[in-house]
Protein backbone atom coordinates (compact mmCIF):
# COMPACT_ATOMS: atom_id res chain seq x y z
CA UNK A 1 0.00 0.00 0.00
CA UNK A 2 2.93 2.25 -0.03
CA UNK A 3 1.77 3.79 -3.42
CA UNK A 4 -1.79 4.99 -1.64
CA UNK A 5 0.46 6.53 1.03
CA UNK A 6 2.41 8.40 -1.64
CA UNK A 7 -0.85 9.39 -3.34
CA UNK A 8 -2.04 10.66 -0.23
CA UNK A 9 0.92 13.52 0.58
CA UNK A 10 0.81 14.05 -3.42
CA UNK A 11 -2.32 15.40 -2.77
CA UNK A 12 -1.74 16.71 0.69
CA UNK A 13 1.36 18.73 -0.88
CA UNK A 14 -1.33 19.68 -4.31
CA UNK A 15 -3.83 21.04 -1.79
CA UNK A 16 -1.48 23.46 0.50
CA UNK A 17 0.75 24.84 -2.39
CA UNK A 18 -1.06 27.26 -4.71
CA UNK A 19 -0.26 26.06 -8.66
CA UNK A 20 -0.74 28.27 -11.27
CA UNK A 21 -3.73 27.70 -13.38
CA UNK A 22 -1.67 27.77 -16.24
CA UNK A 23 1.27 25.45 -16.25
CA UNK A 24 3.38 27.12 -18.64
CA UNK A 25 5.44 30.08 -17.90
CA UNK A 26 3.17 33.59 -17.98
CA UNK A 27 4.99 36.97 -19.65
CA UNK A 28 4.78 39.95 -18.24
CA UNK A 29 5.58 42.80 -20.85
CA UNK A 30 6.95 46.16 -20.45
CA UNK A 31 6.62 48.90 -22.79
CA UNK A 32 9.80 49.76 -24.25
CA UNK A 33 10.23 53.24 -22.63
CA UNK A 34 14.04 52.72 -22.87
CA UNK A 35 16.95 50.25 -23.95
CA UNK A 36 16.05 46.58 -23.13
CA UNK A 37 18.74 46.04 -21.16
CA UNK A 38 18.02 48.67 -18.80
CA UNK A 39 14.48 47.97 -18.27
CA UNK A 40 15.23 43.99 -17.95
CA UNK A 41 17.40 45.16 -15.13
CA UNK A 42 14.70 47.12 -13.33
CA UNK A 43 11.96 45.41 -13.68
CA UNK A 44 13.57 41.74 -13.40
CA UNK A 45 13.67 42.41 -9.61
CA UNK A 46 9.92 42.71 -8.85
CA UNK A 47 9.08 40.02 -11.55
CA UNK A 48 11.68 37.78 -9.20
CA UNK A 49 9.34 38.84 -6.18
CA UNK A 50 5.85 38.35 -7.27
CA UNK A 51 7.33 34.90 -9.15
CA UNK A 52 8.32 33.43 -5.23
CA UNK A 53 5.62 35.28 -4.00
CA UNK A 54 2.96 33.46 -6.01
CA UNK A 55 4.63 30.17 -7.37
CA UNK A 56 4.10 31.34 -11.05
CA UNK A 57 7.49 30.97 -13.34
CA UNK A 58 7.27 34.39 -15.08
CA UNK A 59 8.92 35.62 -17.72
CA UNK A 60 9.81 38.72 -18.60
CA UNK A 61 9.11 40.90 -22.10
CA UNK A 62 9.34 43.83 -23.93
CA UNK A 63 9.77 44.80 -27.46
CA UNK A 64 12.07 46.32 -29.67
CA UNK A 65 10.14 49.72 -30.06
CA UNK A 66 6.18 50.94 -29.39
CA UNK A 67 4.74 49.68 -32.45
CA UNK A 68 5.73 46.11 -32.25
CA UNK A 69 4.03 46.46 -28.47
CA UNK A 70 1.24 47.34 -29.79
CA UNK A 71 1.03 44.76 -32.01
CA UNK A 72 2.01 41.97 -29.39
CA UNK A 73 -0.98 43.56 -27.34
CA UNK A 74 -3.52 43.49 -30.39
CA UNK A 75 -2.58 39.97 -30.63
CA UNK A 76 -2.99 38.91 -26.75
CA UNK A 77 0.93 37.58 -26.57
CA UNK A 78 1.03 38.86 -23.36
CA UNK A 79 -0.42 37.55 -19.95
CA UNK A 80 0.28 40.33 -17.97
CA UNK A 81 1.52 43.91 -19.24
CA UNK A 82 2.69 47.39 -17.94
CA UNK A 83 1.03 49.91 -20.30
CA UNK A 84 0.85 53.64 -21.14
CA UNK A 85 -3.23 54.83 -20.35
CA UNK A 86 -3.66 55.36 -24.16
CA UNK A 87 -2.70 51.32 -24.69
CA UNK A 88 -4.70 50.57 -21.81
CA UNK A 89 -8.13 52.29 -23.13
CA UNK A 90 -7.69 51.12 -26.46
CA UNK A 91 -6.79 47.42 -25.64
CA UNK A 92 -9.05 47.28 -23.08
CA UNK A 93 -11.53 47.99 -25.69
CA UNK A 94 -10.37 46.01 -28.69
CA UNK A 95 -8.50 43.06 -26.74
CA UNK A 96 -10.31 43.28 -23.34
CA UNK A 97 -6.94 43.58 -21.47
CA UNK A 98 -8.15 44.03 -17.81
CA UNK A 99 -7.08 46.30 -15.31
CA UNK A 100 -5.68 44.85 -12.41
CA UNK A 101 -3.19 47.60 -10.51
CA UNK A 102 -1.56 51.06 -10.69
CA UNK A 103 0.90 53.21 -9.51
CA UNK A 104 -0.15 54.57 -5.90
CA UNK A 105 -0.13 58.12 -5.69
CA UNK A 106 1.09 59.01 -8.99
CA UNK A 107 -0.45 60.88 -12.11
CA UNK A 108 1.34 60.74 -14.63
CA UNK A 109 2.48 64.03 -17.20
CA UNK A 110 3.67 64.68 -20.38
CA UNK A 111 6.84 67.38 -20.66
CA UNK A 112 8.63 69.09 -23.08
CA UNK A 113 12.26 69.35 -22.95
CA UNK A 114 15.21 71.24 -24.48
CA UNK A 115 18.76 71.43 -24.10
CA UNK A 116 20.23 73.45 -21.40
CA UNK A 117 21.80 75.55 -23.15
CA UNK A 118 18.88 76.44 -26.08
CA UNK A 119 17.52 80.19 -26.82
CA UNK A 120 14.32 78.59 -26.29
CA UNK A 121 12.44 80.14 -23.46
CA UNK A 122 8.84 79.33 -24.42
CA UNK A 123 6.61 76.88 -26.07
CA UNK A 124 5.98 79.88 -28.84
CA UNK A 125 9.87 79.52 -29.54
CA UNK A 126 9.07 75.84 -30.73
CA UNK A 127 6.80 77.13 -33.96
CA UNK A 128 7.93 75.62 -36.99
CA UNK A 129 10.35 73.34 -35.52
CA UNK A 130 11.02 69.37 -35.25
CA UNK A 131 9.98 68.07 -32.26
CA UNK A 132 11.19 64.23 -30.94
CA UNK A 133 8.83 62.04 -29.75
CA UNK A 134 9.20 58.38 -29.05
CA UNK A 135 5.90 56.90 -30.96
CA UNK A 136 2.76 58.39 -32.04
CA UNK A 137 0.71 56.47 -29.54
CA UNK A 138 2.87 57.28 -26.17
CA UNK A 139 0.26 58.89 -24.27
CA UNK A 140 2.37 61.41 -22.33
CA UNK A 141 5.09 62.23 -24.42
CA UNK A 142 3.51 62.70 -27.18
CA UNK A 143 -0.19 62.77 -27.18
CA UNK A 144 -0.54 64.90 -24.36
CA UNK A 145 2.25 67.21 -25.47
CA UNK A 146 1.44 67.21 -29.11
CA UNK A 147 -2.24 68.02 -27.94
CA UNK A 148 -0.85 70.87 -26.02
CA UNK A 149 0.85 72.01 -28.80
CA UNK A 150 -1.96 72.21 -31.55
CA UNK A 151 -4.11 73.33 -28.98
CA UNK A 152 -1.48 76.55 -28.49
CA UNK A 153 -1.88 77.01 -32.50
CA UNK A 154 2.16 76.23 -32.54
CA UNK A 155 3.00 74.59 -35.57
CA UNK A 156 6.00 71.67 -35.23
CA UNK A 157 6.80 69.05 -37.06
CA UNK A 158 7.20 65.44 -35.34
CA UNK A 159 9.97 62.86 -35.44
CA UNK A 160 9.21 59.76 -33.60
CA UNK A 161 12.78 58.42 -32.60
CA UNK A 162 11.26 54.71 -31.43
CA UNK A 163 12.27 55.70 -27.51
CA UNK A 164 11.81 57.65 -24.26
CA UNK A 165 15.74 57.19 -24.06
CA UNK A 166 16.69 58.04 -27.64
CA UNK A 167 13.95 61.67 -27.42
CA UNK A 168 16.83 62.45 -24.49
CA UNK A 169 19.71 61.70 -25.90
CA UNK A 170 18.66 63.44 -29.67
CA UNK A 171 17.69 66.74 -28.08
CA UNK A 172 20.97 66.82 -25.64
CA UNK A 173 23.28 66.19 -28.96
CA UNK A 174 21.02 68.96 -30.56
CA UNK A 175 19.35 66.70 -33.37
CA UNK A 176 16.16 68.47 -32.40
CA UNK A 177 14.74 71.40 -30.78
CA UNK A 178 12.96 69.55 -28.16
CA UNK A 179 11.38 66.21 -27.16
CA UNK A 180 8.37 64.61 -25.09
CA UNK A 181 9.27 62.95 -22.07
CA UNK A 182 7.76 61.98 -18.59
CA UNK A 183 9.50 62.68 -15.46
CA UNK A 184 10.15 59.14 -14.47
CA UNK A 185 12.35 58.41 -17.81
CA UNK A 186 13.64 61.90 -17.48
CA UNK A 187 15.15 61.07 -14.11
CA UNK A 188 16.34 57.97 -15.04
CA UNK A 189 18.07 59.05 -17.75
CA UNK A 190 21.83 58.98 -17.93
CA UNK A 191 23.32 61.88 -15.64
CA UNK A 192 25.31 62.98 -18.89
CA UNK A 193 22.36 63.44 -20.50
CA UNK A 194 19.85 64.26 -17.83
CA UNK A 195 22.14 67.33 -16.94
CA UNK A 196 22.03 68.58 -20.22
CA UNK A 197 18.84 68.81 -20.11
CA UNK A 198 15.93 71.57 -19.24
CA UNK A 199 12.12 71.31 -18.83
CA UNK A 200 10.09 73.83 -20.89
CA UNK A 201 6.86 72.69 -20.06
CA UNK A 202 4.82 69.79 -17.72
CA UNK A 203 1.21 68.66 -18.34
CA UNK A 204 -1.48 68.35 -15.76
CA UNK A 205 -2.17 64.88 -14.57
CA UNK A 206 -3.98 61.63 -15.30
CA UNK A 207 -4.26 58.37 -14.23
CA UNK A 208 -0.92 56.25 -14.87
CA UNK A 209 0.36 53.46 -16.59
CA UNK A 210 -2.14 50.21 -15.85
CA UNK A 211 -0.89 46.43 -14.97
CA UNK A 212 -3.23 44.64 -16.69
CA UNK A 213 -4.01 40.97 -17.61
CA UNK A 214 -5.21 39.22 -20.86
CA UNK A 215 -8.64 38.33 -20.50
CA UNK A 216 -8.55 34.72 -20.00
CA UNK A 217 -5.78 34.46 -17.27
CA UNK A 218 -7.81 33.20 -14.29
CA UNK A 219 -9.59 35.16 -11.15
CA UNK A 220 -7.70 33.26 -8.99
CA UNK A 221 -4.39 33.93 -10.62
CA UNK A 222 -5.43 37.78 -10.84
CA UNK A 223 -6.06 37.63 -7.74
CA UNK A 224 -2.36 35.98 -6.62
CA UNK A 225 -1.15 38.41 -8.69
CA UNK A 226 -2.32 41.41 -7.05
CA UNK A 227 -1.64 40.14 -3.86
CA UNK A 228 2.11 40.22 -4.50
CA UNK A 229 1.90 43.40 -5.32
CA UNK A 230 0.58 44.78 -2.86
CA UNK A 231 2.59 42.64 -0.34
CA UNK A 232 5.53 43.85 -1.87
CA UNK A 233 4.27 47.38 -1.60
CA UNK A 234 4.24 47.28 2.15
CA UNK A 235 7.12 45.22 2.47
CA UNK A 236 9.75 47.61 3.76
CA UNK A 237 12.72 44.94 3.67
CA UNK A 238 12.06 45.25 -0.44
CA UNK A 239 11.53 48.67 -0.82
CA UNK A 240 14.60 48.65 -3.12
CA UNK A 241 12.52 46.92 -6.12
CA UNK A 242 10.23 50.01 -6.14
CA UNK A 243 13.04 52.45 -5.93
CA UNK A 244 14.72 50.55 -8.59
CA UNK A 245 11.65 50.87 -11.28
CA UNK A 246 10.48 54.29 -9.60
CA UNK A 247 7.47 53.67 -7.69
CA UNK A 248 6.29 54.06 -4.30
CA UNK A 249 3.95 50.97 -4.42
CA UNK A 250 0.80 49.67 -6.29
CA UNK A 251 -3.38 50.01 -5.95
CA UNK A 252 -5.73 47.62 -7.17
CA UNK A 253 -7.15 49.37 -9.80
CA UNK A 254 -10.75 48.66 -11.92
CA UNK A 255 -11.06 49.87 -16.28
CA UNK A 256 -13.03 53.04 -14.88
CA UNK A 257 -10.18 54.66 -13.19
CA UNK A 258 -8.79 55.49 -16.82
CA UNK A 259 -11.76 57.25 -17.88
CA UNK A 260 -10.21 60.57 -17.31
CA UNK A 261 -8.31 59.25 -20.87
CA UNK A 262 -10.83 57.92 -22.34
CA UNK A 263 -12.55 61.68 -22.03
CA UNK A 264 -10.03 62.98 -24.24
CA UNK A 265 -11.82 61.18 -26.91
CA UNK A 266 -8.95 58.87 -27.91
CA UNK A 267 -11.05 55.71 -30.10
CA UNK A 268 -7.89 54.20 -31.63
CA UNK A 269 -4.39 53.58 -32.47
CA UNK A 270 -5.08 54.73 -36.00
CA UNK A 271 -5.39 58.24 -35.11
CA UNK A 272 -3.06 60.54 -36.75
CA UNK A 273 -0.46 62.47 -33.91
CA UNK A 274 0.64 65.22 -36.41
């Protein structure tokens, strides 16, 4: 009978540790603010935490520029992603990614930068000039600030440069007049660059980027999921993870808290940013 013993603490060991409903590994996908490297770096930490935390094997993603993101996310290759509020409105509508946490206490605004050094004092000074952005569809750096700008009457013309990284690096080696940013890429640029650097103009704020999760991972594994982060957000031992990707912790979050974006009238990623 020593098989129906092992059967029994088979399923004794089953029924106390939590298994993923999905056996294979799930991705969790970044948008591809900056270089790969760097973000595998900063992120890698907390996917290490909420990994042990829930028992999941996850692995992590990104791609090599906006677009391709966009396309991954169209096509549900991702279980769980960090996206820009424009992404999450419009995939939440068209691929029914779900919301499942934000940023606590953070909005999250679009600038406009320029190099130090640069005559240019005001957003009037930026008529008729090129103006770096890293896609057409990052929400703050360039829908928000491009908005701003047509809004002002100020004509510019835009160069998307694929990256939050590259917008800093072509306006401090004077390829272009100015760039859209967000603070947290801004500080985390390269001090070369960063100190080259000088903000003309900040946005008012809306709702962050969302964690959300393709629509048929589990309840239960959403749930696991969420748990981890906030454990990890009151976890003062690990406070280093959220330093090291720039956050102060997560909130469960619902699809509603983004409708501040969805007011700006934003249907789809087909809309022209010029």
């Amino acid at each position: 009978m020593a098989w129906l013993s092992r059967f029994a603490l088979l399923s004794l060991l089953v029924g106390v540790f939590a298994l993923p409903t999905n056996a294979n590994p799930l991705t969790f996908a970044v948008v591809p603010q900056q270089s790969a490297k760097k973000m595998a770096e900063t992120w890698q930490p907390l996917i290490d935490y909420v990994s042990n935390y829930t028992g999941f094997e996850i692995d992590f993603k990104t791609a090599k520029d906006i677009p391709t993101f966009e396309a991954n996310l169209a096509d549900g290759k991702y279980d769980i992603a960090y996206m820009n509020p424009y992404h999450f409105v419009v995939f939440n509508e068209s691929a029914d990614y779900r919301a499942l946490a934000r940023q606590r206490d953070k909005e999250i605004r679009g600038l406009l930068v320029v190099h130090k050094d640069s005559p240019i004092r005001s957003l009037d000074d930026l008529s008729g000039t090129e103006v770096a952005f890293p896609a057409p569809a990052a929400f703050a750096a360039t829908i928000i600030t491009s908005a701003h700008l047509r809004m002002k009457k100020i004509a510019f013309v835009p160069r998307y440069v694929n990256s939050h990284d590259s917008v800093y690096l072509a306006v401090q080696r004077g390829f272009f007049n100015a760039g859209g940013g967000i603070v947290r890429t801004l500080n985390s640029s390269p001090d070369d660059v960063k100190q080259e650097l000088r903000i003309l103009w900040k946005s008012k704020g809306y709702t962050p980027h969302a964690i959300a999760t393709h629509p048929n991972m589990a309840l239960a594994d959403r749930q696991a999921i969420l748990n981890a982060l906030l454990a990890l957000s009151n976890d003062t031992s690990k406070s280093w993870i959220l330093k090291g990707i720039g956050f102060n912790g997560f909130i469960a979050s619902n699809d509603s808290d983004w409708d501040d974006v969805r007011a700006l009238g934003i249907a789809s990623l087909s809309r022209p940013h010029l």
